[in-house]
Protein backbone atom coordinates (compact mmCIF):
# COMPACT_ATOMS: atom_id res chain seq x y z
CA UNK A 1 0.00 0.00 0.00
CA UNK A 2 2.70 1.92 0.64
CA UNK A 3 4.54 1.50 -2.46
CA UNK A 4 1.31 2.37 -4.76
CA UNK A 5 0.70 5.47 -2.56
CA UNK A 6 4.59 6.53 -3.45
CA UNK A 7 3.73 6.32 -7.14
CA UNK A 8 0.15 7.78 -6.98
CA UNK A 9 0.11 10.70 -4.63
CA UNK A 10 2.66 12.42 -6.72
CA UNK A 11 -0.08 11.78 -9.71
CA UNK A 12 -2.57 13.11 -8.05
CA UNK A 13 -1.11 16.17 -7.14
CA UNK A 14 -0.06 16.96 -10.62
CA UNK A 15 -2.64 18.92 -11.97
CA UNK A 16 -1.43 18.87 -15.30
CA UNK A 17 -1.85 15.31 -15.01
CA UNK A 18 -5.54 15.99 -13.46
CA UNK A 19 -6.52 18.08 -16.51
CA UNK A 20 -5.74 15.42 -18.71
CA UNK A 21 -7.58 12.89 -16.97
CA UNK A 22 -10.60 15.63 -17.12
CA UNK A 23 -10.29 15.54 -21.08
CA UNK A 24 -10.01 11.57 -21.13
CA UNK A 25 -13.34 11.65 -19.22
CA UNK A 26 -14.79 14.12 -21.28
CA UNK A 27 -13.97 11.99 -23.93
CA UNK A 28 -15.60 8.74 -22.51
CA UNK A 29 -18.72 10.47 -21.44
CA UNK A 30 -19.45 12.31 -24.71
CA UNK A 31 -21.36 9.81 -25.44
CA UNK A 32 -23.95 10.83 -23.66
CA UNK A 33 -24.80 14.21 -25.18
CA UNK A 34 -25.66 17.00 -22.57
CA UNK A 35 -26.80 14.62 -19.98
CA UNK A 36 -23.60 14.27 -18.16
CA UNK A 37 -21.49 17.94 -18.09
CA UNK A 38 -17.88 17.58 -17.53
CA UNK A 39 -16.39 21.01 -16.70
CA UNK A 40 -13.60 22.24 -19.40
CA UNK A 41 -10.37 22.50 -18.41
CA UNK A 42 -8.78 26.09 -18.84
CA UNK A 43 -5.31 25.40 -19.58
CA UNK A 44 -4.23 28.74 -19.92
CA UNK A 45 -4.88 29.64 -16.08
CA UNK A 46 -3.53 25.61 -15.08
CA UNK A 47 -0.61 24.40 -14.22
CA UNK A 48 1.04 21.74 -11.85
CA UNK A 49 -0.17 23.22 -9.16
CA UNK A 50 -3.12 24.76 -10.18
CA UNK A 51 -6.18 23.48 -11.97
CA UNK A 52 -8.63 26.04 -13.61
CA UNK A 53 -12.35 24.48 -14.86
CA UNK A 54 -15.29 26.28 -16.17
CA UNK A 55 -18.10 26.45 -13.71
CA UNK A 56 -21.22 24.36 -14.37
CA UNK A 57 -24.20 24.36 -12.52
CA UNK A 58 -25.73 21.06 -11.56
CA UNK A 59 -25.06 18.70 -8.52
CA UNK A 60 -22.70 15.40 -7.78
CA UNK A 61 -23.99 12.27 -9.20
CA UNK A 62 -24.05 11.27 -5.60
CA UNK A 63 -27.02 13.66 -4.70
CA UNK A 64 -30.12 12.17 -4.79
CA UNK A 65 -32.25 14.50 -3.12
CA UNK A 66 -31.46 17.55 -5.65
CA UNK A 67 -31.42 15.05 -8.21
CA UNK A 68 -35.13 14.53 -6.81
CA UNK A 69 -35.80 18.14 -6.27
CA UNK A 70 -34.94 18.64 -10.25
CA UNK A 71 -37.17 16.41 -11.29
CA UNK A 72 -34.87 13.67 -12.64
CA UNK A 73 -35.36 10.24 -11.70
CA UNK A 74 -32.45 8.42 -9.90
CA UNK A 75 -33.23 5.65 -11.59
CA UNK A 76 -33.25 6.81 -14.69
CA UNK A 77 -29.51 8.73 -13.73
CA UNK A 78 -28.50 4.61 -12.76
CA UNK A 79 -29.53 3.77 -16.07
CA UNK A 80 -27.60 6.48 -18.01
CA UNK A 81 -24.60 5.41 -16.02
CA UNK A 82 -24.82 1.86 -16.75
CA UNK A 83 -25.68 1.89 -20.76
């Protein structure tokens, strides 16, 4: 555990490294049209040690009751995810 924490925490903090894994989502998730919002990543305000994203209003996928409150069905939202 130890060992893997060695090699990822470095990662982690890299938020270069972070912006890219932002795209590669962005990528993956496309797929879903403007269901699922993944902020862009402004790469002229980022660096290693800062990460710059557009704002977009919505909630974490992990908040059911505004996901309620909206009107969208958590089930449906476990469907989407799933497909």
């Amino acid at each position: 555990l130890v060992e893997e924490i060695k090699i990822n925490i470095p990662k982690e903090l890299n938020f270069e490294e972070e912006a890219n894994n932002g795209d590669k989502c962005r990528k993956l998730l496309k797929r879903f049209g403007e269901s699922v919002v993944i902020p862009e990543i402004v790469r002229d305000l980022s660096s290693k040690r800062v990460l710059t994203m557009s704002f977009e209003p919505g909630c974490l996928i992990s908040d059911n009751e505004t996901i309620r409150e909206q009107g969208v069905s958590t089930k449906d939202v476990a469907r989407l995810l799933t497909a």
